[in-house]
C-alpha atoms as a PDB file:
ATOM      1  CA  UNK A   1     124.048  90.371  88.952  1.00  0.00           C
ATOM      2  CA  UNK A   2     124.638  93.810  89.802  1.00  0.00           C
ATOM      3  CA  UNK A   3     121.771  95.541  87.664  1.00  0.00           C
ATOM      4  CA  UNK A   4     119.588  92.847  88.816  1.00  0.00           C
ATOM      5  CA  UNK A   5     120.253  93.882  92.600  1.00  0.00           C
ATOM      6  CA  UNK A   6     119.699  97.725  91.643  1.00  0.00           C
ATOM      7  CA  UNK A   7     116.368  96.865  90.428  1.00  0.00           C
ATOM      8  CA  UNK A   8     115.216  94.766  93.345  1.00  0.00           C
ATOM      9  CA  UNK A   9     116.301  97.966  95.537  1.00  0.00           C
ATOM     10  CA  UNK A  10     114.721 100.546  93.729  1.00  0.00           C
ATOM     11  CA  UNK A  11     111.402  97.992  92.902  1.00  0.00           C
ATOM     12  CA  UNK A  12     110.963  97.731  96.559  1.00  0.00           C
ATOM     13  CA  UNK A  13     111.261 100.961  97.300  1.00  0.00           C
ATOM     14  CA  UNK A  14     108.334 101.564  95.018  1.00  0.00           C
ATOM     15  CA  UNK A  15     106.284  98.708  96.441  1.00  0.00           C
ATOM     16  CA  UNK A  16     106.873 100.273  99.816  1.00  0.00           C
ATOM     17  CA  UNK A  17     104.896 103.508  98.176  1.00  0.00           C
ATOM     18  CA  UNK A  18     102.430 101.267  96.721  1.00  0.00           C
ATOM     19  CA  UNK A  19     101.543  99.961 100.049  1.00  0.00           C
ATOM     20  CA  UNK A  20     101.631 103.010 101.878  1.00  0.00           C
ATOM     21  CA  UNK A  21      99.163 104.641  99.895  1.00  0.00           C
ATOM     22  CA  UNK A  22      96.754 101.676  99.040  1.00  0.00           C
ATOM     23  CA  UNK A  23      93.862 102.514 101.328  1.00  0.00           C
ATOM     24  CA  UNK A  24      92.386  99.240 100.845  1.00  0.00           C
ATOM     25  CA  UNK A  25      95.289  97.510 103.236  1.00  0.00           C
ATOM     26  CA  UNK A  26      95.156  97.894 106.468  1.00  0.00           C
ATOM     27  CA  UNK A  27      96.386 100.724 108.519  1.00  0.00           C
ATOM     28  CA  UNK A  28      98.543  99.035 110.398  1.00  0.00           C
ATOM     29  CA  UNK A  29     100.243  97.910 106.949  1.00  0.00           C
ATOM     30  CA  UNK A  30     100.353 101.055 105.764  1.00  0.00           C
ATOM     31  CA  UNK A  31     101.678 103.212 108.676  1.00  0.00           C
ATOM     32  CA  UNK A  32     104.700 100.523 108.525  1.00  0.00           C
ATOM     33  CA  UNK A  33     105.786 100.622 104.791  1.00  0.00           C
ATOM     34  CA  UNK A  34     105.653 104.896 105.349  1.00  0.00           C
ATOM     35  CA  UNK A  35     108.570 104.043 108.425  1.00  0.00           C
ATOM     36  CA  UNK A  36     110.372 101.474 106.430  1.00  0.00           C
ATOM     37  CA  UNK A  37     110.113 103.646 103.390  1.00  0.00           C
ATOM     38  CA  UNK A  38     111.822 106.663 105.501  1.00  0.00           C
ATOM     39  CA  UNK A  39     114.621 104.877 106.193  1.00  0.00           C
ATOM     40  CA  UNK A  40     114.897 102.736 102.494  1.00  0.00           C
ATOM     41  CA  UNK A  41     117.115 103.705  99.711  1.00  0.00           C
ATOM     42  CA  UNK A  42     116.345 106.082  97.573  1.00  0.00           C
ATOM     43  CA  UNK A  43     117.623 106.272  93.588  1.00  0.00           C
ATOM     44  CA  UNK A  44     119.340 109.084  94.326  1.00  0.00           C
ATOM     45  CA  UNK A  45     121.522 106.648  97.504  1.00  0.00           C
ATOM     46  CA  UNK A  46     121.399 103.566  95.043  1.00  0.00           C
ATOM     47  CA  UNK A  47     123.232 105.762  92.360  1.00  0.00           C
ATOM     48  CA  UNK A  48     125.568 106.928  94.947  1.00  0.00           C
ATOM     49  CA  UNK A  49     126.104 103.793  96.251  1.00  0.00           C
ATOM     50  CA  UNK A  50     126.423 102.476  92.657  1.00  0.00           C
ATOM     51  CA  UNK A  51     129.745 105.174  91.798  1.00  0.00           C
ATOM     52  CA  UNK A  52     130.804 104.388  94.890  1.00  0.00           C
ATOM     53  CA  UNK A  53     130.995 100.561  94.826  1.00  0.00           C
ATOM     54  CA  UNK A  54     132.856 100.678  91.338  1.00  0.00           C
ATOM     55  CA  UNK A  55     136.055 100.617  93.118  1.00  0.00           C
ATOM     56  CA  UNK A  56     135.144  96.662  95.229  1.00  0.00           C
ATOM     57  CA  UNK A  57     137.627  94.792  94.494  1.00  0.00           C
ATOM     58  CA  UNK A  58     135.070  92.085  94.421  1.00  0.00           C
ATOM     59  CA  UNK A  59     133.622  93.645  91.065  1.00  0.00           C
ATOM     60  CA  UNK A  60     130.597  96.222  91.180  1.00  0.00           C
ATOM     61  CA  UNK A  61     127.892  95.122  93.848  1.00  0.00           C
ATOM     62  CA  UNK A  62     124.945  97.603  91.870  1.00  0.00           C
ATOM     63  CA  UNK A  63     124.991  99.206  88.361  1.00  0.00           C
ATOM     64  CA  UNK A  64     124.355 102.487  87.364  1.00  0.00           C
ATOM     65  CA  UNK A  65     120.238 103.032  87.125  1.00  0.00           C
ATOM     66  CA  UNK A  66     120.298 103.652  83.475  1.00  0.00           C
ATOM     67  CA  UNK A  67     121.487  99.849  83.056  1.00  0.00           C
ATOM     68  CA  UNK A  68     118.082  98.599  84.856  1.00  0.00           C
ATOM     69  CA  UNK A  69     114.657  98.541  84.374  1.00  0.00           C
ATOM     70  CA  UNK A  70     114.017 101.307  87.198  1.00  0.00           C
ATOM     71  CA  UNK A  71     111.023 103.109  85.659  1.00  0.00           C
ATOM     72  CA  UNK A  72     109.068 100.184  85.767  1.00  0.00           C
ATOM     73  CA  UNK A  73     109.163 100.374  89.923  1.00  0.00           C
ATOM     74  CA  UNK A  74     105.259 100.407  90.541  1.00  0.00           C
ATOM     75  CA  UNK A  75     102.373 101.748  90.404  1.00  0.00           C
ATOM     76  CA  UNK A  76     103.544 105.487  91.822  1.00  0.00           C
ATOM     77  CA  UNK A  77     107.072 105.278  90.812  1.00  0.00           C
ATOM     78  CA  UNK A  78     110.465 104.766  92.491  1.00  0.00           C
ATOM     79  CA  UNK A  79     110.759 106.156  96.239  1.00  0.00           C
ATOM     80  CA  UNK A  80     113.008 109.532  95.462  1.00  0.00           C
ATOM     81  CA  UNK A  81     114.258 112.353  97.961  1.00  0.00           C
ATOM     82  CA  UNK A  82     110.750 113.688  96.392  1.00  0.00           C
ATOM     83  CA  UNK A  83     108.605 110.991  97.511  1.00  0.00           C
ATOM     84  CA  UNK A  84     106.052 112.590 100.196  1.00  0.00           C
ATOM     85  CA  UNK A  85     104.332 109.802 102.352  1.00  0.00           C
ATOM     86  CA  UNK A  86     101.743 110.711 104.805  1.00  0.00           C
ATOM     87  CA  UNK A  87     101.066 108.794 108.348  1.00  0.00           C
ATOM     88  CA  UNK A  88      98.239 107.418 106.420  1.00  0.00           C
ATOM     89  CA  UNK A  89      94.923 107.502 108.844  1.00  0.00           C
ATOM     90  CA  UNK A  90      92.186 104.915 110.006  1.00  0.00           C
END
């Protein structure tokens, strides 16, 4: 279902914060959530990809964010254009 595949999206986007800043995982962990997470969709890309995939003729492939359970994307939130991750350290 489309909202559930906007949630998955944005939920792992939020894991991929979680990880990156849990200093009890290892470094190596860490330092490669932060690259993934560079390169992930944001909610601001999911929304745009949302508007923009209303027009498949196969039906919508994601739903708007408001029809999902976005908030609830971790422990530090969804991964925004605000999200600041750090090259976390040993």
């Amino acid at each position: 279902m489309p909202s559930e595949r906007t949630r998955a999206i944005v939920w792992a986007g939020g894991l991929l914060i979680d990880i990156a800043r849990d200093r009890t995982l290892p470094v190596a962990l860490r330092r490669r959530a932060v690259v993934i997470a560079r390169h992930f969709p944001t909610t601001d890309d999911v929304s745009l990809m949302a508007n923009a995939m209303k027009q498949n003729w196969h039906g919508p492939m994601l739903a708007p964010l408001e029809e999902t359970e976005a908030e609830d994307a971790g422990d530090h939130g969804p991964l925004t254009l605000q999200t600041r991750l750090g090259w976390p350290e040993a």
